[in-house]
Protein backbone atom coordinates (compact mmCIF):
# COMPACT_ATOMS: atom_id res chain seq x y z
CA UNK A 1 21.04 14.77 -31.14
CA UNK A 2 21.35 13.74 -27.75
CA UNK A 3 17.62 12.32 -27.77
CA UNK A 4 16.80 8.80 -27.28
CA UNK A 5 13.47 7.37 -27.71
CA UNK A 6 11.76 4.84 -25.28
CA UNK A 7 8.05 3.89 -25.30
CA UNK A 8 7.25 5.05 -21.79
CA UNK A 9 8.77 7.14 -19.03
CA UNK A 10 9.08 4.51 -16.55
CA UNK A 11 10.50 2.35 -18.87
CA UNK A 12 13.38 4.78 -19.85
CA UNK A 13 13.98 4.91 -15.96
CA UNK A 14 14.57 1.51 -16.03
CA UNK A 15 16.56 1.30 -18.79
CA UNK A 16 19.11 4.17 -17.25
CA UNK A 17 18.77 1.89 -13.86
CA UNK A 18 20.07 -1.19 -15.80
CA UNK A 19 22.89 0.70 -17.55
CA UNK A 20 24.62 2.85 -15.23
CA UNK A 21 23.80 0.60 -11.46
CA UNK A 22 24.80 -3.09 -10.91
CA UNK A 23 22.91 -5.82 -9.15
CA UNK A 24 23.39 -5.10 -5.46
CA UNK A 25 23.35 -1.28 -6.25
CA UNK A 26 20.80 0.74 -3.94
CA UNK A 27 18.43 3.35 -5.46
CA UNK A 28 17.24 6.19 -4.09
CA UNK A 29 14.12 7.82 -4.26
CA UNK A 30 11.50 9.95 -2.47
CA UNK A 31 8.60 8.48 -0.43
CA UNK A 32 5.68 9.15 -0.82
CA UNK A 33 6.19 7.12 -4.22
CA UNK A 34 4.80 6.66 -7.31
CA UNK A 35 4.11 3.33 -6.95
CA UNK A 36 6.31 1.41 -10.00
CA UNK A 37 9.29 3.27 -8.74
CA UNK A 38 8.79 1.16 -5.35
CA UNK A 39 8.82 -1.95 -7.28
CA UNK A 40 11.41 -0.83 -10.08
CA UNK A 41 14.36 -1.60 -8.04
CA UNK A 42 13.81 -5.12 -7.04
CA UNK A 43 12.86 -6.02 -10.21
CA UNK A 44 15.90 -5.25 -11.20
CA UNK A 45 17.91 -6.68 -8.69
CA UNK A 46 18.81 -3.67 -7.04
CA UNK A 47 18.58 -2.37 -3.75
CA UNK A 48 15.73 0.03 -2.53
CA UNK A 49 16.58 2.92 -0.31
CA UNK A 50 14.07 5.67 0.44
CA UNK A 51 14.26 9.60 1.27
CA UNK A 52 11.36 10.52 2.71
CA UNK A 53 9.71 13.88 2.16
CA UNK A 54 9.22 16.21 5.02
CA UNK A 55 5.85 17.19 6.04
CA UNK A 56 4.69 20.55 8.06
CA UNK A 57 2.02 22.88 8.78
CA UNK A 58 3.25 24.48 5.41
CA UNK A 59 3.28 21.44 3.40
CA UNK A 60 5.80 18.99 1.54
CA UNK A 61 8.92 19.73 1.13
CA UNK A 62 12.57 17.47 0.47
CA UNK A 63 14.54 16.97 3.38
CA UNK A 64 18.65 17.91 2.46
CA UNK A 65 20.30 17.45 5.49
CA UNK A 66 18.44 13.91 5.39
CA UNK A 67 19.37 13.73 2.08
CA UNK A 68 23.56 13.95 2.70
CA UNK A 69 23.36 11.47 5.71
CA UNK A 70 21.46 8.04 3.97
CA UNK A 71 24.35 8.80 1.31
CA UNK A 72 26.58 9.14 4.06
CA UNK A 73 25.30 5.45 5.79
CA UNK A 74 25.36 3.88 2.76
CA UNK A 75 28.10 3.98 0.15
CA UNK A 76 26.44 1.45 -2.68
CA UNK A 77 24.17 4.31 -4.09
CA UNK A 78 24.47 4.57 -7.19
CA UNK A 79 21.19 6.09 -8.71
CA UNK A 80 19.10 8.85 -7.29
CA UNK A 81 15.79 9.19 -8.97
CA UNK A 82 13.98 12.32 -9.10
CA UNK A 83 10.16 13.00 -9.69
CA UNK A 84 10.57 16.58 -10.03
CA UNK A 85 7.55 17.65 -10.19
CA UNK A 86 6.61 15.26 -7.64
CA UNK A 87 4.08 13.02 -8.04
CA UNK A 88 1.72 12.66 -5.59
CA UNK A 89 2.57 15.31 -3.74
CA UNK A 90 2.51 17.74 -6.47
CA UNK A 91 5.61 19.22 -4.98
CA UNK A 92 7.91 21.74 -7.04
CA UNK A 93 11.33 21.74 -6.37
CA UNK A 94 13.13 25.22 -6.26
CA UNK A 95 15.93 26.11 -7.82
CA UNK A 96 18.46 26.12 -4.88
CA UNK A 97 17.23 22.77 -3.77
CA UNK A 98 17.91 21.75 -7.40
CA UNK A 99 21.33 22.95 -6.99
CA UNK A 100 22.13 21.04 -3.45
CA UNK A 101 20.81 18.10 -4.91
CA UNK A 102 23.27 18.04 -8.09
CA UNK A 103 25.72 19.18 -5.62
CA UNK A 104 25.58 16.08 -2.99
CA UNK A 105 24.75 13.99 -6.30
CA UNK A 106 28.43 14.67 -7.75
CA UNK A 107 29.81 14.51 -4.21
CA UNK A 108 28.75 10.96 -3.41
CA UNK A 109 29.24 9.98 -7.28
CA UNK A 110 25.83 9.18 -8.28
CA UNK A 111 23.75 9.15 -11.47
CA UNK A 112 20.84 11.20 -11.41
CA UNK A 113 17.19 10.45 -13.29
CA UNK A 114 15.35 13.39 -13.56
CA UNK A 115 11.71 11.86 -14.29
CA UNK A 116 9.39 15.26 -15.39
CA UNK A 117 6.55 14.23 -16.91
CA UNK A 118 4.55 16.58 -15.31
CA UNK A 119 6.32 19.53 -16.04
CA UNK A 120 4.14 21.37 -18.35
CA UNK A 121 1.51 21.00 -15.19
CA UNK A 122 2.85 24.24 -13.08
CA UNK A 123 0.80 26.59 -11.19
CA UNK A 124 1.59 30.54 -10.96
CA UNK A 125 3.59 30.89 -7.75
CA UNK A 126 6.40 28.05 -8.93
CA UNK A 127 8.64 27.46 -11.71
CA UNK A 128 9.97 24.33 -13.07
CA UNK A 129 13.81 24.31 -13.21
CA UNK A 130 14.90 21.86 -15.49
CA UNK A 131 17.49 19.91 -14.24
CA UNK A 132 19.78 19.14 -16.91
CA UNK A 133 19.99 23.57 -16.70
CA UNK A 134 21.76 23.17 -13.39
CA UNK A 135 25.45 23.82 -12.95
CA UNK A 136 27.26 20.44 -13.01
CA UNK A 137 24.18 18.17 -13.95
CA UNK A 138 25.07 17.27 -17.25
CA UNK A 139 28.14 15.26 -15.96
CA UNK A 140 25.66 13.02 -13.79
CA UNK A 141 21.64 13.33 -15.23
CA UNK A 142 19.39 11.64 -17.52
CA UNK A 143 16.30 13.74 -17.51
CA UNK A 144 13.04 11.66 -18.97
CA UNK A 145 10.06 13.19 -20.12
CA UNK A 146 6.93 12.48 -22.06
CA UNK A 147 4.09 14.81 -23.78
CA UNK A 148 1.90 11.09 -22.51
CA UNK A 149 0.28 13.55 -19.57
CA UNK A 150 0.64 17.64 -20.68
CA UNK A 151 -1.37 15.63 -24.02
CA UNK A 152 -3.07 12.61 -23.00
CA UNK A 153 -0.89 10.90 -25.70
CA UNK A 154 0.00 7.78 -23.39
CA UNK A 155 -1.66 5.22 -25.74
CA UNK A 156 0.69 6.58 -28.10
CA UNK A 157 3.77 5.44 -26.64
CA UNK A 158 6.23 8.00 -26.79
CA UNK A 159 8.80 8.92 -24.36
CA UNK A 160 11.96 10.31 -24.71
CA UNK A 161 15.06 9.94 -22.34
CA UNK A 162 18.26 13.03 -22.71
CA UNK A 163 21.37 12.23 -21.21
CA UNK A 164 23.71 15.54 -20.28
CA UNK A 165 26.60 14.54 -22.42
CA UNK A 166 28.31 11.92 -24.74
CA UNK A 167 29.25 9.75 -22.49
CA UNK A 168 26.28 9.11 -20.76
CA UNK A 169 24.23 8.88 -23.69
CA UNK A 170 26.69 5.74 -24.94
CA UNK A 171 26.44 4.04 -21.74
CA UNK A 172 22.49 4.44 -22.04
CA UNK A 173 22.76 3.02 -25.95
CA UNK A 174 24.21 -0.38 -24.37
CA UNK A 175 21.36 -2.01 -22.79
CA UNK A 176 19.68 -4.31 -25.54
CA UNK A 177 17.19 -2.43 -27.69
CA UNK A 178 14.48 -4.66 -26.26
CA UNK A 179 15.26 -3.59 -22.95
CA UNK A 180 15.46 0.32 -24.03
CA UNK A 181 12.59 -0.03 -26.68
CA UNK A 182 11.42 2.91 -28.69
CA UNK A 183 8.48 5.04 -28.99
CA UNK A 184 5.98 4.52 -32.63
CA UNK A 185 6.04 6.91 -35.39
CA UNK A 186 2.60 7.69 -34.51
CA UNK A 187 3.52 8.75 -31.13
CA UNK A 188 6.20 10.34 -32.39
CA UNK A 189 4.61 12.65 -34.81
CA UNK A 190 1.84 13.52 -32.04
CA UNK A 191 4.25 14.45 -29.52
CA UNK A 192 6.43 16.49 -31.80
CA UNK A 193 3.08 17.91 -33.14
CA UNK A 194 2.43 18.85 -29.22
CA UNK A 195 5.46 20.49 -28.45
CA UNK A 196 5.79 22.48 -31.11
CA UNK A 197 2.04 23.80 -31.04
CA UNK A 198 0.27 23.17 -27.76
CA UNK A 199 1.57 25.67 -25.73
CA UNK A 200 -1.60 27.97 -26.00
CA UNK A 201 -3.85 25.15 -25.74
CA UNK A 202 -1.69 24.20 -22.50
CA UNK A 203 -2.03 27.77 -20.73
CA UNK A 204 -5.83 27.30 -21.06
CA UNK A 205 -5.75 23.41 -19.38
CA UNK A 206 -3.60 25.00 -16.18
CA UNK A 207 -6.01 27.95 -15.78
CA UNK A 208 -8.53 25.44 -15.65
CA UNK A 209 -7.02 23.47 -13.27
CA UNK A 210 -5.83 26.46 -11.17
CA UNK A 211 -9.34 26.90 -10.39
CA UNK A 212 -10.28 23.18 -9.92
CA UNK A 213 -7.59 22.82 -7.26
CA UNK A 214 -8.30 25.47 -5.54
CA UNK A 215 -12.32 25.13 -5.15
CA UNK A 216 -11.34 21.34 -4.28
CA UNK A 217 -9.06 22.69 -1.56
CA UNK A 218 -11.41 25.29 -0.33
CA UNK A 219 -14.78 22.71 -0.44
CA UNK A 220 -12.43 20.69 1.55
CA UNK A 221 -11.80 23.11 4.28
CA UNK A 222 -15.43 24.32 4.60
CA UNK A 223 -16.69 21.21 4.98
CA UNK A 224 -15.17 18.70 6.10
CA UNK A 225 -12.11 20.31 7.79
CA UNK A 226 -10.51 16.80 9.17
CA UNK A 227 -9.91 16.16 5.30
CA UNK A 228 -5.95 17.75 4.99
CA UNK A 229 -4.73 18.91 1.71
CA UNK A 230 -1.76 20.57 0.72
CA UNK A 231 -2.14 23.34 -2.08
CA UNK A 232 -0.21 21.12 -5.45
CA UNK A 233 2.35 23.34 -6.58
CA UNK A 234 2.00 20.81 -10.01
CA UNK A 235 -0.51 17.97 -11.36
CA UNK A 236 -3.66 17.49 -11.85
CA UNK A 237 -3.46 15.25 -8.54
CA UNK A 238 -4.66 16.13 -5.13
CA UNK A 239 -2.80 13.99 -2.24
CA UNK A 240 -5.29 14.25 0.75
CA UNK A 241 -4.97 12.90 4.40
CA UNK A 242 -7.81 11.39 5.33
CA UNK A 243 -6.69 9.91 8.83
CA UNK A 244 -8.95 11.42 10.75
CA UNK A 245 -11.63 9.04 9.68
CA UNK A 246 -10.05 5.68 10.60
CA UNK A 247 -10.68 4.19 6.97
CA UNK A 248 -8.17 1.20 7.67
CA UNK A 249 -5.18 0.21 5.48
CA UNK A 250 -6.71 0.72 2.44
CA UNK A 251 -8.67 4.20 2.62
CA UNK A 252 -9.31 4.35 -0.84
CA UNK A 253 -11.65 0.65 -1.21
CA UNK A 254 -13.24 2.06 1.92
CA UNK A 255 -14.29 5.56 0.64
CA UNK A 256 -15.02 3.77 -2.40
CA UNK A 257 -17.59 1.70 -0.75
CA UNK A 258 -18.89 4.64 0.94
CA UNK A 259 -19.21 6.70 -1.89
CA UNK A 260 -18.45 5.24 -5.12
CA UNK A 261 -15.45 7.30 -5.90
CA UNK A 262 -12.41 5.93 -7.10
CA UNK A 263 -9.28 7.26 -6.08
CA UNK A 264 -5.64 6.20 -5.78
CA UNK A 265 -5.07 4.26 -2.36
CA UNK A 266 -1.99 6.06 -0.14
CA UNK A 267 -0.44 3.01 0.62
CA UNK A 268 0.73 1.97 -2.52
CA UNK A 269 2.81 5.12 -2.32
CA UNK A 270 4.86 3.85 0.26
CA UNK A 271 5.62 5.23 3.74
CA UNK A 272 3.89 9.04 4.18
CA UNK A 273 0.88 7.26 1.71
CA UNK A 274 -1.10 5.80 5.53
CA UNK A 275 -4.55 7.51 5.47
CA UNK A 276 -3.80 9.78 2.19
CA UNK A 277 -5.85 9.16 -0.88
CA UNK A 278 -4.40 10.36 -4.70
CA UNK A 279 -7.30 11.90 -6.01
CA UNK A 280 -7.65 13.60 -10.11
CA UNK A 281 -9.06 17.14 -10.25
CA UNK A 282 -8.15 17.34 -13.73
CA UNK A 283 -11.72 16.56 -14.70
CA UNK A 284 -14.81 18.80 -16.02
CA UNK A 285 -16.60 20.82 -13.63
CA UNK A 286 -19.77 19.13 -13.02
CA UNK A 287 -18.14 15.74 -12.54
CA UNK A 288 -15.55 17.28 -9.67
CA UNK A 289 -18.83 18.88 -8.19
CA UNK A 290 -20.25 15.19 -8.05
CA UNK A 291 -16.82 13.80 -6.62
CA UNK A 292 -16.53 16.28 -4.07
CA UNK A 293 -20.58 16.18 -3.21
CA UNK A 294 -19.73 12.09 -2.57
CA UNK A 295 -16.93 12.40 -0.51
CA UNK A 296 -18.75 15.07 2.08
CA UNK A 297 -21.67 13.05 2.46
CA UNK A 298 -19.90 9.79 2.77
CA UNK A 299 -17.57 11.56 5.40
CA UNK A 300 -19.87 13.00 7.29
């Protein structure tokens, strides 16, 4: 009962941005980005403030004590949005992270979007937390989620948003239908149809990809070891750094010139996107074969 319909995710973001934030308002969200959500704000008339992810030897990873202090400078937060998992990093967030971020969330009175699309899409060593299932975040979150990706429904057009109480659903229910919108019957009954009866079909898609991310990692490594890539805890997305090979401010027209690949260009992610292309593994063998077999010898 607490289920609202919207045709897409993004669009239920922005329909929880234009209830619970005012013109003026900041939003928060991670950088790298994906790339509406660097737009979203401004369209709205709202502020843009970003919290960059951290990057080491190890990997990706959110930044806490960063986290506390832009809420700290800046008091006219009002919306943190989440892409948990992360998209492009492919990032997982744990379940004590989950818990500090609800934590500083209620601290600095914020309202928390929790956009997991991609949470069917998770590899064996994490686990995707929910966050609504974290102490306190029903008071504060509007999770939004969408069977568009686990099912390649998106032409469909069925999302649904779930706010953590009464309350919060209300406030959701008063921006103009045509603002909200709501998903087709026919998208409805697939992704209903999904939930209910795709989990087996679902274990075989990540085993698949388990392997696909891994022998794009490892063809990586072994030959052409200036190409960086970070193990994806999540997705079917592979977030590479290519800046060791000077391809200019937009990487991805260049190694698409030299190789006829098309990828996702870094710096429409935002800052952390310089040099990185967003590249799909969640393809069929002999096709990621090609893709990788392009990018070495246009590389190299």
């Amino acid at each position: 009962e607490m289920v609202i319909s919207t045709v897409t995710v993004l669009q239920g973001v922005a329909a929880c941005v234009e209830a619970f934030s005012s013109e003026g308002d900041g939003v928060l969200y991670n950088t790298p980005s994906y790339p509406p959500f660097l737009d979203l704000p401004s369209l709205s008339n709202r502020r843009s403030v970003e919290w960059p992810l951290t990057r080491s030897e190890n990997g990706w990873r959110y930044d806490l004590e960063l986290l506390e202090e832009i809420l700290k400078k800046d008091s006219g937060i009002r919306i943190l949005l989440l892409c948990n998992p992360h998209n492009p990093t492919g990032v997982v967030l744990k379940e004590e992270e989950l818990n500090q971020i609800v934590s500083i969330s209620r601290k600095y009175d914020l309202i928390l979007i929790s956009d997991e699309i991609h949470s069917d899409f998770i590899y064996a060593e994490s686990r995707h937390i929910p966050t609504l299932t974290i102490e306190g975040a029903d008071e504060i979150t509007i999770s939004v989620t969408s069977g568009a990706k686990s099912f390649a429904l998106a032409g469909l057009r069925c999302a649904v948003a779930i706010p953590g109480n009464q309350l919060l659903k209300e406030k959701l229910l008063s921006v103009p239908k045509f603002l909200l919108g709501g998903s087709n019957r026919m998208g409805c009954e697939a992704t209903i149809a999904s939930w209910e009866t795709g989990s087996s079909w679902m274990a075989d898609i990540i085993e698949i990809l388990e392997n696909r991310r891994k022998y794009l990692k490892s063809k990586l490594e072994n030959e052409i070891s200036e190409a960086k890539m970070f193990l994806p805890e999540s997705t079917f997305l592979a977030w590479i750094d290519l800046s060791e090979f000077d391809l200019g401010e937009n990487p991805a027209k260049s190694l698409r010139e030299k190789t006829g690949v098309a990828c996702g260009n870094g710096p429409d992610f935002g800052a952390g996107g310089q040099g990185h292309i967003r590249l799909t593994f969640g393809t069929s063998e002999s096709l990621l074969d090609e893709i990788i077999e392009r990018i070495i010898e246009g590389l190299t």
